[in-house]
N, C-alpha and C. Protein backbone atom coordinates (compact mmCIF):
# COMPACT_ATOMS: atom_id res chain seq x y z
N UNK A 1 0.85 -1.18 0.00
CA UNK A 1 0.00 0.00 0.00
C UNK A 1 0.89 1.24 0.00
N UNK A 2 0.39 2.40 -0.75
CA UNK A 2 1.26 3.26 -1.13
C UNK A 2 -0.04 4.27 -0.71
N UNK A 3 0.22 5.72 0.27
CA UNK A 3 -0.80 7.10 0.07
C UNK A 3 0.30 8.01 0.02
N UNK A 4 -0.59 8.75 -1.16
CA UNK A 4 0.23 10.58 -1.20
C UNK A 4 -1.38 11.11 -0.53
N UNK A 5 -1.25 12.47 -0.59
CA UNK A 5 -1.71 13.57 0.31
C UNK A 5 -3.61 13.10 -0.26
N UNK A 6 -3.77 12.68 -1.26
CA UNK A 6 -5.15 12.77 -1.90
C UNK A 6 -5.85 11.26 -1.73
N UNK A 7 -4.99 10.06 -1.59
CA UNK A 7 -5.34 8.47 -2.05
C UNK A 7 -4.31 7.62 -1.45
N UNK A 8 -5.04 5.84 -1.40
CA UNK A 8 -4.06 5.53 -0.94
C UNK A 8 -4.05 4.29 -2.39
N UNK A 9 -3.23 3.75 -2.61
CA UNK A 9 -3.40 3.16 -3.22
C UNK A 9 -2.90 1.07 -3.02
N UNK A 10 -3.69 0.05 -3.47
CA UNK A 10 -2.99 -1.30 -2.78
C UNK A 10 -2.33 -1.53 -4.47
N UNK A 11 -1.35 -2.45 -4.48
CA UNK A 11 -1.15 -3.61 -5.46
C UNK A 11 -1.19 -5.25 -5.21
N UNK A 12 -1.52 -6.05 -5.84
CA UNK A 12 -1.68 -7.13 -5.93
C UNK A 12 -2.24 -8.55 -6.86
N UNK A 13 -2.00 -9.51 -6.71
CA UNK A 13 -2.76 -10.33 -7.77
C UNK A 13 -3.68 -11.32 -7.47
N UNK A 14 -4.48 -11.49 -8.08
CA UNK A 14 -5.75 -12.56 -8.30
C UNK A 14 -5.43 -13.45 -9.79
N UNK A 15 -6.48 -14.14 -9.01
CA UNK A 15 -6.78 -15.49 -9.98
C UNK A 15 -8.28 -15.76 -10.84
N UNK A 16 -8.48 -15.35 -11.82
CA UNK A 16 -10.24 -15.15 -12.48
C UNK A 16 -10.53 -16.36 -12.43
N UNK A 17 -11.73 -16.26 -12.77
CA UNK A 17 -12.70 -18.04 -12.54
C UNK A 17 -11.90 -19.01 -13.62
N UNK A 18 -10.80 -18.11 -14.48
CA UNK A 18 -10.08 -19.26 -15.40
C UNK A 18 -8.72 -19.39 -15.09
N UNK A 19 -8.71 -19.32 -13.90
CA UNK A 19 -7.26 -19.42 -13.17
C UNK A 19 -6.21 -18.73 -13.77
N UNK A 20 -5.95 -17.66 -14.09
CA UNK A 20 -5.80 -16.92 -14.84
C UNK A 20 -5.50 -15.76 -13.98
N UNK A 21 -3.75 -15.23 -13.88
CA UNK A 21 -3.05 -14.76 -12.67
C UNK A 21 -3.57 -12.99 -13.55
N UNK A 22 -4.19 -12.14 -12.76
CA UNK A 22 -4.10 -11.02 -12.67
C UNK A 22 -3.68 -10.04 -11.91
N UNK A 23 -3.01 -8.93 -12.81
CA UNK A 23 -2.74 -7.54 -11.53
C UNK A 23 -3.99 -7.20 -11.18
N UNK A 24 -4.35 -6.97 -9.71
CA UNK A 24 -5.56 -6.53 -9.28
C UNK A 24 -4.54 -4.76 -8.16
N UNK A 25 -5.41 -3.57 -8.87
CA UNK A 25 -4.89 -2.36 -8.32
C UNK A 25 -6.33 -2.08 -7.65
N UNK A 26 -6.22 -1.64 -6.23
CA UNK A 26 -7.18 -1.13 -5.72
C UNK A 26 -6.72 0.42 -5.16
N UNK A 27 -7.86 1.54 -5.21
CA UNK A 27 -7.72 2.90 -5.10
C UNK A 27 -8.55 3.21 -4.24
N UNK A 28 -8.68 4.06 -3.31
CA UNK A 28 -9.12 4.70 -2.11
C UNK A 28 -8.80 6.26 -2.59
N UNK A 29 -10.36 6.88 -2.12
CA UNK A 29 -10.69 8.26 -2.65
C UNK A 29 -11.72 8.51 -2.57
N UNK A 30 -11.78 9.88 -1.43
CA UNK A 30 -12.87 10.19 -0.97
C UNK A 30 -13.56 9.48 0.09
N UNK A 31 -12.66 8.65 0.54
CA UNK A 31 -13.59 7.31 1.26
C UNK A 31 -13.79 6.20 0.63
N UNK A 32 -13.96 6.10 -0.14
CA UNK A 32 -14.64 4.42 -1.10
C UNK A 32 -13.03 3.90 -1.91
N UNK A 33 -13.29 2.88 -1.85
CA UNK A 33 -12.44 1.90 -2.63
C UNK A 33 -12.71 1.33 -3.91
N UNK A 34 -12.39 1.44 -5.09
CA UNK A 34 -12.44 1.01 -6.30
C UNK A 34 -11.16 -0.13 -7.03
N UNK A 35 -11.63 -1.23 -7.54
CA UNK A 35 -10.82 -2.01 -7.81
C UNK A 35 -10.55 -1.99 -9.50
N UNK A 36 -9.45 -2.17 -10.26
CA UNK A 36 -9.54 -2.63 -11.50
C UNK A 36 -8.54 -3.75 -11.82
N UNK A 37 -8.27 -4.28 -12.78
CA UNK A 37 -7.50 -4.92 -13.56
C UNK A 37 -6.40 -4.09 -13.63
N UNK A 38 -4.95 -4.53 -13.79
CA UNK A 38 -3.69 -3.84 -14.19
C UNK A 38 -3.09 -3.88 -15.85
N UNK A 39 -2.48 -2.88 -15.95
CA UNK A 39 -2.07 -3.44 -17.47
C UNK A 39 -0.92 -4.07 -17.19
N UNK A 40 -0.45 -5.55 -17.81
CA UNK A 40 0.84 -5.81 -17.95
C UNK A 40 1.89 -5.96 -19.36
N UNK A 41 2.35 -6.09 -19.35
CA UNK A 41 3.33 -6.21 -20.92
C UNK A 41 2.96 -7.07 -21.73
N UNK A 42 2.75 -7.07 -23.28
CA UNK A 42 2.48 -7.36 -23.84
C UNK A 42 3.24 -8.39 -24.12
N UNK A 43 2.97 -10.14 -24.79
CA UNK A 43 3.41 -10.70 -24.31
C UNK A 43 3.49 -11.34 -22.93
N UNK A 44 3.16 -11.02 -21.72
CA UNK A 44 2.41 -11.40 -20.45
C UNK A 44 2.00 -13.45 -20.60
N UNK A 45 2.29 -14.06 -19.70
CA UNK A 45 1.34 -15.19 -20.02
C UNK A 45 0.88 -14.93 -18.57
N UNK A 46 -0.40 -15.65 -18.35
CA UNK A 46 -1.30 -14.90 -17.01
C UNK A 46 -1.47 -16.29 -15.80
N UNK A 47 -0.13 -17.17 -16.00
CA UNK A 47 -0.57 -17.98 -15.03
C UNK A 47 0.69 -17.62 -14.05
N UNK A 48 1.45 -17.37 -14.19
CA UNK A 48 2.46 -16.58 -13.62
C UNK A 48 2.70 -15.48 -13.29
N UNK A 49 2.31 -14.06 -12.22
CA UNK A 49 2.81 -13.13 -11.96
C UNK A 49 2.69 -13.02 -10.55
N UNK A 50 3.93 -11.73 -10.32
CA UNK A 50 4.07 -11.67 -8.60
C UNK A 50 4.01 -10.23 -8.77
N UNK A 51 3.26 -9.37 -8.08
CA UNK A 51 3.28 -7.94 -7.46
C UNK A 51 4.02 -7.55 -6.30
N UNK A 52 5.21 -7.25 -5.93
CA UNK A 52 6.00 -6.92 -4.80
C UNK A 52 5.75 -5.68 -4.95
N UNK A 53 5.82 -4.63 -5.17
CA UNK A 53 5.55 -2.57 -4.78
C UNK A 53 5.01 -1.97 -5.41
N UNK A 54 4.72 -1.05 -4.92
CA UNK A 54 3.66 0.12 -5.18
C UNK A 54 4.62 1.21 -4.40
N UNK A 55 4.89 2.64 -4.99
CA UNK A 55 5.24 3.67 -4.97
C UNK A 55 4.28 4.90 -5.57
N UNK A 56 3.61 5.79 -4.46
CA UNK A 56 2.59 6.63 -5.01
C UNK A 56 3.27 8.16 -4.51
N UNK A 57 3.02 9.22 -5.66
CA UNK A 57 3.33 10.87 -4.92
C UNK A 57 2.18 11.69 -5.53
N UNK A 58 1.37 12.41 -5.65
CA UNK A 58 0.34 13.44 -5.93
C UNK A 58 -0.34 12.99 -6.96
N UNK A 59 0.74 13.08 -8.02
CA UNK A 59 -0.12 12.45 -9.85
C UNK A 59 0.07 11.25 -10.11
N UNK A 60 0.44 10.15 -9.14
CA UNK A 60 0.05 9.09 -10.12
C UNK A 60 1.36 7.60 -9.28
N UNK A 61 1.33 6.81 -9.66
CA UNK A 61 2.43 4.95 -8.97
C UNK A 61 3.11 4.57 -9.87
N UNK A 62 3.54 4.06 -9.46
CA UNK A 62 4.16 2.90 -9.99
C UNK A 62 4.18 1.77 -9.43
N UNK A 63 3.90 0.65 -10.00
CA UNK A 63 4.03 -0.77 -9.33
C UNK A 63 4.74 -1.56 -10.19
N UNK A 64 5.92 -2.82 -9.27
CA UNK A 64 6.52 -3.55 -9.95
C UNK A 64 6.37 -4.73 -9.36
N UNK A 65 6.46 -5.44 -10.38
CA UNK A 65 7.11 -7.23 -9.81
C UNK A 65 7.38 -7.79 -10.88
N UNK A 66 7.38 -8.87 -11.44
CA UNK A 66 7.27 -10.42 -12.90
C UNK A 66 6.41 -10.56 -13.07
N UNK A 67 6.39 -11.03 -14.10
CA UNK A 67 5.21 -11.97 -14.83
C UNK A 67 6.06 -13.34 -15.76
N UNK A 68 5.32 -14.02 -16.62
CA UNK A 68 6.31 -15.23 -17.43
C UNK A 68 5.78 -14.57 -18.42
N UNK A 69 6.91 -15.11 -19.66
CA UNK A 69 6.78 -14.49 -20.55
C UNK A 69 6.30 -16.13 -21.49
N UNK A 70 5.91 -15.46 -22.91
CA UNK A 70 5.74 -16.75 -24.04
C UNK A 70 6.36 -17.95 -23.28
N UNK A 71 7.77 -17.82 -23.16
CA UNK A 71 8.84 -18.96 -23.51
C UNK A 71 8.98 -19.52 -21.78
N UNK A 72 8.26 -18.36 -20.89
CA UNK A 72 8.52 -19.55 -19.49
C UNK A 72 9.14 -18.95 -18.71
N UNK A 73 10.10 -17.69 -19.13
CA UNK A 73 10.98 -16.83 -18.91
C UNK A 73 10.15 -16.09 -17.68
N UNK A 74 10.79 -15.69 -16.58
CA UNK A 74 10.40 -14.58 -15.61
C UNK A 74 10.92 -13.67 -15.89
N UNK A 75 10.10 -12.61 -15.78
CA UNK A 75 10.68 -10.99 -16.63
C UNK A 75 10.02 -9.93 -15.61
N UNK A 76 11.06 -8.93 -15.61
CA UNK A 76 10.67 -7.83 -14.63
C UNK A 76 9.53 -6.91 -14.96
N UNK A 77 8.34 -6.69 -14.44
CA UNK A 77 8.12 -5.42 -15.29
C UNK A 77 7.40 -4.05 -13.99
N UNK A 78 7.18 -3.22 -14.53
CA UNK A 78 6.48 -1.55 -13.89
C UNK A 78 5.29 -0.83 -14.29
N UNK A 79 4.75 -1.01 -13.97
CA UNK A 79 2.99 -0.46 -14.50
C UNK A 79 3.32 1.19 -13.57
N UNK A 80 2.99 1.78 -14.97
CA UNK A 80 2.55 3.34 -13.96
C UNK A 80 1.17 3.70 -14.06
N UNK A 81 0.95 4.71 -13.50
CA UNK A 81 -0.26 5.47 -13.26
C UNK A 81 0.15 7.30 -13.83
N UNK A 82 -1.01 7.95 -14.40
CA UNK A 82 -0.89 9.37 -13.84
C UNK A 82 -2.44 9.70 -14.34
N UNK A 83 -2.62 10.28 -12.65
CA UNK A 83 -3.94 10.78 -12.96
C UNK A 83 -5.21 9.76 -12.84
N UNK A 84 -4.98 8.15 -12.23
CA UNK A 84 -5.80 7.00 -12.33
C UNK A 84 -5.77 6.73 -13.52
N UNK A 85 -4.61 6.74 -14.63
CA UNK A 85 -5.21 6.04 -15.66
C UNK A 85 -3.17 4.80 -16.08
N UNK A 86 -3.65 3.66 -15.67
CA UNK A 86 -2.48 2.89 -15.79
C UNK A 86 -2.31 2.30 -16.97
N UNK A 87 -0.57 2.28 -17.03
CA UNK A 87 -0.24 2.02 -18.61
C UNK A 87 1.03 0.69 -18.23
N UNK A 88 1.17 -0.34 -18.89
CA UNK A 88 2.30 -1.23 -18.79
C UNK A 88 3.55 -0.67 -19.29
N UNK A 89 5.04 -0.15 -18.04
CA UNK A 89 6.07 0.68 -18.61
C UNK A 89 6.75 -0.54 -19.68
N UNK A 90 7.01 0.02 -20.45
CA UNK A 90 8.56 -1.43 -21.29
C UNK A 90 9.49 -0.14 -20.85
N UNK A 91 10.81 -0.49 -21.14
CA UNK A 91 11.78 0.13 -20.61
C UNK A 91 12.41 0.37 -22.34
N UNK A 92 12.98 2.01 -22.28
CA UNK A 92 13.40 1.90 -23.86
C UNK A 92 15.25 1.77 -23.94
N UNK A 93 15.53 1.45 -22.45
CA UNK A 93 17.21 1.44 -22.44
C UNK A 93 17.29 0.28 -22.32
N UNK A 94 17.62 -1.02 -22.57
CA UNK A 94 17.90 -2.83 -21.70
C UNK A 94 16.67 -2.81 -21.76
N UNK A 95 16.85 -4.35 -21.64
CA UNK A 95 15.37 -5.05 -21.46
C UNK A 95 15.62 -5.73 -20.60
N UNK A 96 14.06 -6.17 -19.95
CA UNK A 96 14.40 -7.18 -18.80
C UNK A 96 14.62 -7.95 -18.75
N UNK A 97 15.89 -8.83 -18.67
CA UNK A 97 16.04 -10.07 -19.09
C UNK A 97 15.51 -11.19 -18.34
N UNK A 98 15.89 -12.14 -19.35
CA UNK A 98 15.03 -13.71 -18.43
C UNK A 98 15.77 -13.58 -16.94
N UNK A 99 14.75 -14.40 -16.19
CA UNK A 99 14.73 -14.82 -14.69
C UNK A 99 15.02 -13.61 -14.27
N UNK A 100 14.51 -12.09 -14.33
CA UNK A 100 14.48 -10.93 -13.38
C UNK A 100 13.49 -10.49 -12.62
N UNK A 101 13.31 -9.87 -11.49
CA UNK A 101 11.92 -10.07 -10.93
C UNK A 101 12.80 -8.10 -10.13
N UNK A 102 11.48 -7.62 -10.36
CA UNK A 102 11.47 -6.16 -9.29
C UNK A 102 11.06 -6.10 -8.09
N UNK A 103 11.80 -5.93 -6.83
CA UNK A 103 11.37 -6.17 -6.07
C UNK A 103 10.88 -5.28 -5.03
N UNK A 104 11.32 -3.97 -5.39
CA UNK A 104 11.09 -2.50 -5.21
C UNK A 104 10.95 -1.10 -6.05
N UNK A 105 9.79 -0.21 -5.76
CA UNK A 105 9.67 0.80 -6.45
C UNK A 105 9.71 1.64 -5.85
N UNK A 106 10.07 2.79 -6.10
CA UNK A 106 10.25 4.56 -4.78
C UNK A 106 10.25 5.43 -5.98
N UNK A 107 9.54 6.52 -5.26
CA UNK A 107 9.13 7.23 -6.71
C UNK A 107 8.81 8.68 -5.44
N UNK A 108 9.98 9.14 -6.04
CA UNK A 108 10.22 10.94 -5.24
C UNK A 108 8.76 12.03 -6.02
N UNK A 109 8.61 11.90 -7.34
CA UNK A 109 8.01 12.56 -7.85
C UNK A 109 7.48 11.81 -9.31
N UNK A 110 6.92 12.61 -9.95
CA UNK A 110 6.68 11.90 -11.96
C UNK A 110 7.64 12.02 -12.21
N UNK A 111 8.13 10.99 -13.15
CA UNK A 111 9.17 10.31 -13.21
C UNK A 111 10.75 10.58 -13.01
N UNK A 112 10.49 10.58 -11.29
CA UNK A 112 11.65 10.19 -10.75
C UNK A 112 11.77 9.21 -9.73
N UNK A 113 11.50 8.09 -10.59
CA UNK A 113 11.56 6.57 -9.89
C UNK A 113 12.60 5.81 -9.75
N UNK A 114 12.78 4.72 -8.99
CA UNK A 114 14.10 3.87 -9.03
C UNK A 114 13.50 2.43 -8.84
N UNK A 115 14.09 1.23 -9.13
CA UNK A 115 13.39 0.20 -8.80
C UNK A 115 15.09 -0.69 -8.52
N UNK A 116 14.57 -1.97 -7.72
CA UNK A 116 15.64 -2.52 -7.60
C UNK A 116 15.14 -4.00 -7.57
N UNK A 117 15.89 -4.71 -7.66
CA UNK A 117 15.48 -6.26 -7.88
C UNK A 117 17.00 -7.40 -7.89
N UNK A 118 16.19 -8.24 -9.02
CA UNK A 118 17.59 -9.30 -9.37
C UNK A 118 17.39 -9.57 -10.76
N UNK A 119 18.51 -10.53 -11.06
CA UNK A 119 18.69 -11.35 -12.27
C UNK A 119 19.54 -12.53 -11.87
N UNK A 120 18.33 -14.28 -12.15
CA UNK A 120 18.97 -15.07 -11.20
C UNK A 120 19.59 -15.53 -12.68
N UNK A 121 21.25 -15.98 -12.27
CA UNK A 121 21.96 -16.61 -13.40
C UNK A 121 22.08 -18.21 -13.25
N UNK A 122 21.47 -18.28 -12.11
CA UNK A 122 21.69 -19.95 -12.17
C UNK A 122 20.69 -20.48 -10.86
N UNK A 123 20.77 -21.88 -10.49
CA UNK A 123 19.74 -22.18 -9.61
C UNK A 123 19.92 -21.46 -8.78
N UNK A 124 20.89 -21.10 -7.69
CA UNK A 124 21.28 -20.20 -6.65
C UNK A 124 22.07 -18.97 -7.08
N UNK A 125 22.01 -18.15 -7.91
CA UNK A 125 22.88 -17.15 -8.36
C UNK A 125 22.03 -16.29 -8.69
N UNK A 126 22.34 -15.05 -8.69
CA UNK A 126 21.91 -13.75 -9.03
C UNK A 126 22.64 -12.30 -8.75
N UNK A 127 22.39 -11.87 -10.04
CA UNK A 127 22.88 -10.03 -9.80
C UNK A 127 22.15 -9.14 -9.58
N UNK A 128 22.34 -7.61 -9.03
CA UNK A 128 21.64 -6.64 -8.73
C UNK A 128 20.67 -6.23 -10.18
N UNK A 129 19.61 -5.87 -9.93
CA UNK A 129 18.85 -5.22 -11.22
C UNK A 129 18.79 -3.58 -10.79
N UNK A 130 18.62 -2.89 -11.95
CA UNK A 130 18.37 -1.75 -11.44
C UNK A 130 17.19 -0.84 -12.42
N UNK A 131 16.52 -0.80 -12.17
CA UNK A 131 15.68 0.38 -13.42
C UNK A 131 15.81 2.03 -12.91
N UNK A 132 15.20 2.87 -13.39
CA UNK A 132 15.00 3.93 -13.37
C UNK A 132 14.23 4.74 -14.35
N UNK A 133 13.67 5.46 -14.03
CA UNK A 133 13.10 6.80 -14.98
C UNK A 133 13.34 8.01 -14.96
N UNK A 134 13.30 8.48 -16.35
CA UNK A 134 13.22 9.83 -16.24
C UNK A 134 12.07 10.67 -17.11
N UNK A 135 11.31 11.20 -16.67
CA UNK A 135 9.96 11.43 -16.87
C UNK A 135 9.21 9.87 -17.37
N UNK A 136 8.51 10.10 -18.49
CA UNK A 136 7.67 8.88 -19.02
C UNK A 136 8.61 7.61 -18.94
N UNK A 137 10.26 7.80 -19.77
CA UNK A 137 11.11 6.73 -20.41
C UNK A 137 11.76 6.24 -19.16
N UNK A 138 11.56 4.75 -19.53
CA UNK A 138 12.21 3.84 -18.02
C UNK A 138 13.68 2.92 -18.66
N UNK A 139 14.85 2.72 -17.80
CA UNK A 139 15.48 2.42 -18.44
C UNK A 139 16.10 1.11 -17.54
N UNK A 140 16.48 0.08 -17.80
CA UNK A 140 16.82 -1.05 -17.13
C UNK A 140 18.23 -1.91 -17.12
N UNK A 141 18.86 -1.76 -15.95
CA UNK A 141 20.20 -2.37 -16.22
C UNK A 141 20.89 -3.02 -15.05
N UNK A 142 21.39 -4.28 -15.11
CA UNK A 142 22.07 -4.80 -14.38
C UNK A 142 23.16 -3.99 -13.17
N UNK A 143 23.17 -3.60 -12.25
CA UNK A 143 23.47 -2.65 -11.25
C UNK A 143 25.10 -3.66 -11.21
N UNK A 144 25.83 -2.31 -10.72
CA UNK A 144 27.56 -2.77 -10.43
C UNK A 144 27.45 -3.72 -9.07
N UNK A 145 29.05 -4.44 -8.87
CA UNK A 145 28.82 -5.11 -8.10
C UNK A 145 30.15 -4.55 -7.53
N UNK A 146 30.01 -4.79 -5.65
CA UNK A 146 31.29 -3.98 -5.11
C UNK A 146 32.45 -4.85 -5.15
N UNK A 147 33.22 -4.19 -5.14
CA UNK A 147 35.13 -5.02 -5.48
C UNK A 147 35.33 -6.10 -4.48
N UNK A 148 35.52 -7.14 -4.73
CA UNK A 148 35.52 -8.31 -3.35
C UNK A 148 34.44 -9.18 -3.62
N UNK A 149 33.81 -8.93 -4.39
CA UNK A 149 32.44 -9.56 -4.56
C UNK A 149 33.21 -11.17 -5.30
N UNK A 150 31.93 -11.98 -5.49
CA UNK A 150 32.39 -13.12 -6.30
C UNK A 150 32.14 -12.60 -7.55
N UNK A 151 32.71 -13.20 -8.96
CA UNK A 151 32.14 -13.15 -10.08
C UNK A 151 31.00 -14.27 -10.11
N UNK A 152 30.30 -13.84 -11.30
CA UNK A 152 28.95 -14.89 -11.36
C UNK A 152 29.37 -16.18 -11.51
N UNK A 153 30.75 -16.77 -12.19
CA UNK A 153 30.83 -18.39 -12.48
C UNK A 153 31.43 -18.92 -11.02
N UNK A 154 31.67 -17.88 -9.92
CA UNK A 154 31.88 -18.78 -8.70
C UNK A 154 31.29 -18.74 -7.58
N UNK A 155 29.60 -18.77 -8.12
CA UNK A 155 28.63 -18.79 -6.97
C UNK A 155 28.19 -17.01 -6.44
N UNK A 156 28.21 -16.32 -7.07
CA UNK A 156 28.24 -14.91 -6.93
C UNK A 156 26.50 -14.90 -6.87
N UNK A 157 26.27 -13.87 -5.85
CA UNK A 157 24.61 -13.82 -5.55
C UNK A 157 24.41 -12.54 -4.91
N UNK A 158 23.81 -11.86 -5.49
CA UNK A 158 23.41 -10.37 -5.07
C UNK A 158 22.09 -9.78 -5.69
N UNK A 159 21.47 -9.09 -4.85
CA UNK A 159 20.22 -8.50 -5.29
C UNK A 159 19.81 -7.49 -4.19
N UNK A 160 18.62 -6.32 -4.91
CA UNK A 160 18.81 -5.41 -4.31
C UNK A 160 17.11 -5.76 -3.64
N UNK A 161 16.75 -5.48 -2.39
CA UNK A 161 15.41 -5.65 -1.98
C UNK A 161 14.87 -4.60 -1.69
N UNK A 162 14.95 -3.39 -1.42
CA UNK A 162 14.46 -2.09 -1.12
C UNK A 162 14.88 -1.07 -1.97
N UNK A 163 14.02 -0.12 -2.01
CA UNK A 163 14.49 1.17 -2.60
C UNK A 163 14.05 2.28 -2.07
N UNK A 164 14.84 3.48 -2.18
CA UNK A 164 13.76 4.77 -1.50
C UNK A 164 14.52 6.43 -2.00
N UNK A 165 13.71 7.34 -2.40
CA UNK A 165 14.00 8.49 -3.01
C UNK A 165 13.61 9.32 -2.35
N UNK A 166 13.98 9.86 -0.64
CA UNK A 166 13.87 10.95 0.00
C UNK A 166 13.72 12.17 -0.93
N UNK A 167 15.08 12.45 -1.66
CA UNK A 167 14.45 13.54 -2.44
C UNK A 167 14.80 13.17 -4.19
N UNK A 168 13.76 13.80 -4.85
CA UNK A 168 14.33 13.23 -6.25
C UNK A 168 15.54 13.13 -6.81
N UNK A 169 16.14 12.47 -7.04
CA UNK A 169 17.90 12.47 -7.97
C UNK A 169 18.45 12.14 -6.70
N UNK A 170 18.02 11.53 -5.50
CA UNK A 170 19.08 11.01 -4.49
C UNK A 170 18.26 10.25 -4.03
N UNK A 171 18.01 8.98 -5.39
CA UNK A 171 17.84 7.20 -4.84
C UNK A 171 18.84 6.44 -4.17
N UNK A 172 18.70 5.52 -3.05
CA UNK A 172 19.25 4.48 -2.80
C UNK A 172 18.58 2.94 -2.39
N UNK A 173 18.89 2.27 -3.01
CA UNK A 173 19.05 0.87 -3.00
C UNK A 173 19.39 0.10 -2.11
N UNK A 174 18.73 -0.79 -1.71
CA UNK A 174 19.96 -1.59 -0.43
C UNK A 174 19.65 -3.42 -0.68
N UNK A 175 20.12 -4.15 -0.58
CA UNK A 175 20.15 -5.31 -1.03
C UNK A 175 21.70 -6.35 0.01
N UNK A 176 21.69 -7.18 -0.44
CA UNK A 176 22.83 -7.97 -0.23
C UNK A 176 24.15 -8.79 -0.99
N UNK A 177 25.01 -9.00 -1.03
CA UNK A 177 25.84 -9.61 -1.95
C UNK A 177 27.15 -10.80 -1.30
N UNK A 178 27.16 -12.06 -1.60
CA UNK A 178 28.63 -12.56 -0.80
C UNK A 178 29.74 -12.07 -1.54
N UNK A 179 30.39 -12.33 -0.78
CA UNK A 179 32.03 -12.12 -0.52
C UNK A 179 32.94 -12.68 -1.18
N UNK A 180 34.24 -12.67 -0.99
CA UNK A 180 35.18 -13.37 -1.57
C UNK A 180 35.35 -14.78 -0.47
N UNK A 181 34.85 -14.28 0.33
CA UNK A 181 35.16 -15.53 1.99
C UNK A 181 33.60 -16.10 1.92
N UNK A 182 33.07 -16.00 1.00
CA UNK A 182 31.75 -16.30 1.00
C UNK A 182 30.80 -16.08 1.99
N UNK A 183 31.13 -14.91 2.76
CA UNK A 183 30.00 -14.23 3.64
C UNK A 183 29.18 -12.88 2.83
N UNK A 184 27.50 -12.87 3.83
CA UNK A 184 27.22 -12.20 3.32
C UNK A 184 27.11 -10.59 3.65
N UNK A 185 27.30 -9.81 2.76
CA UNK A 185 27.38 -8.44 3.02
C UNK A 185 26.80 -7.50 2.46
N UNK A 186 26.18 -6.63 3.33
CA UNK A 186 25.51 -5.62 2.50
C UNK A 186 25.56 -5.13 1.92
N UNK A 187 24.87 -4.54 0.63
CA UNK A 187 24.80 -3.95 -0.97
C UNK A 187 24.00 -2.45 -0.62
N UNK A 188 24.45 -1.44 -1.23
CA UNK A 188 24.02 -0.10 -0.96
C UNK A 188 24.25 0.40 -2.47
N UNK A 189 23.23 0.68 -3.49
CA UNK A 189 23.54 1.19 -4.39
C UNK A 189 22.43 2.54 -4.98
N UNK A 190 23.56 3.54 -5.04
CA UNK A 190 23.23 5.14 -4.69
C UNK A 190 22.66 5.34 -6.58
N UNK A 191 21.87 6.36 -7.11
CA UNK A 191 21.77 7.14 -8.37
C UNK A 191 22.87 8.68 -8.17
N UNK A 192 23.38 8.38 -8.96
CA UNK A 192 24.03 10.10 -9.12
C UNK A 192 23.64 10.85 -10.25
């Protein structure tokens, strides 16, 4: 659940009488609650999706999590809002690649969002994800990893689980990553 000064807003998913995984967005305003359907990416298959965040400020959200794609693939995606009217983001920088999932959205203002997540490279492996926007255009890319870290072919696992934009243009990220000693250690990754 996400409120700015006017609404509050929920994200989440359901299942229709054809088992059939939907974004379900519910809105609060004025008092009453209104539910709709979400848009997701085209391409979408609907027995597979997860809603992890919702990020709301005056005009409008963002919500992220996966869905499967055609081929089976888990793919990241970001539904925005402005004004109650939601659109499925694609990202026009990177795409989301297979097995990525968003696992956070923070959104200082219109579009000045950050999202953070993963990309799993193997049964137990994964790297930081990172999206961002700037106004409408969202852009998506595998986030750095700190010096000491493992590389991905020797068990390397990092991902980011939170995000938050106190003020716009000063996002941070926080997540986890192992080591060279194979402990785990915290991941902090800033926008400049």
């Amino acid at each position: 659940v996400s409120c700015s000064k006017h609404a509050c807003v929920s994200v989440g998913v359901y299942y229709n009488k054809f088992g059939m995984a939907r974004l379900l967005i519910d809105s609060q305003s004025v008092g009453a609650w209104h539910t709709i359907d979400g848009p997701l990416p085209s391409g979408a298959q609907l027995n597979d999706l997860s809603s992890n965040s919702i990020s709301c400020w005056t005009k409008g959200c963002a919500a992220a999590g996966s869905y499967a794609d055609k081929s089976g693939n888990t793919r990241a995606f970001i539904a925005t809002s402005s004004f109650g009217t939601w659109t499925a983001a694609t990202p026009t920088t990177g795409a989301a690649p297979d097995n990525s999932d968003v696992t956070s959205v923070t959104c200082a203002s219109t579009g000045a969002c950050m999202a953070g997540g993963y990309v799993a490279t193997g049964p137990s492996t994964a790297l930081p994800l990172l999206a961002s926007s700037s106004g409408p255009v969202w852009s998506i890319a595998q986030g750095p990893l700190p010096s000491g870290g493992l590389t991905d072919n020797a068990g390397q696992s990092a991902f980011l689980a939170s995000a938050s934009c106190p003020p716009a243009g000063r996002c941070v990220a926080v997540g986890a990553y192992v080591d060279a000693h194979y402990a785990s250690q915290g991941l902090v990754e800033q926008q400049r």
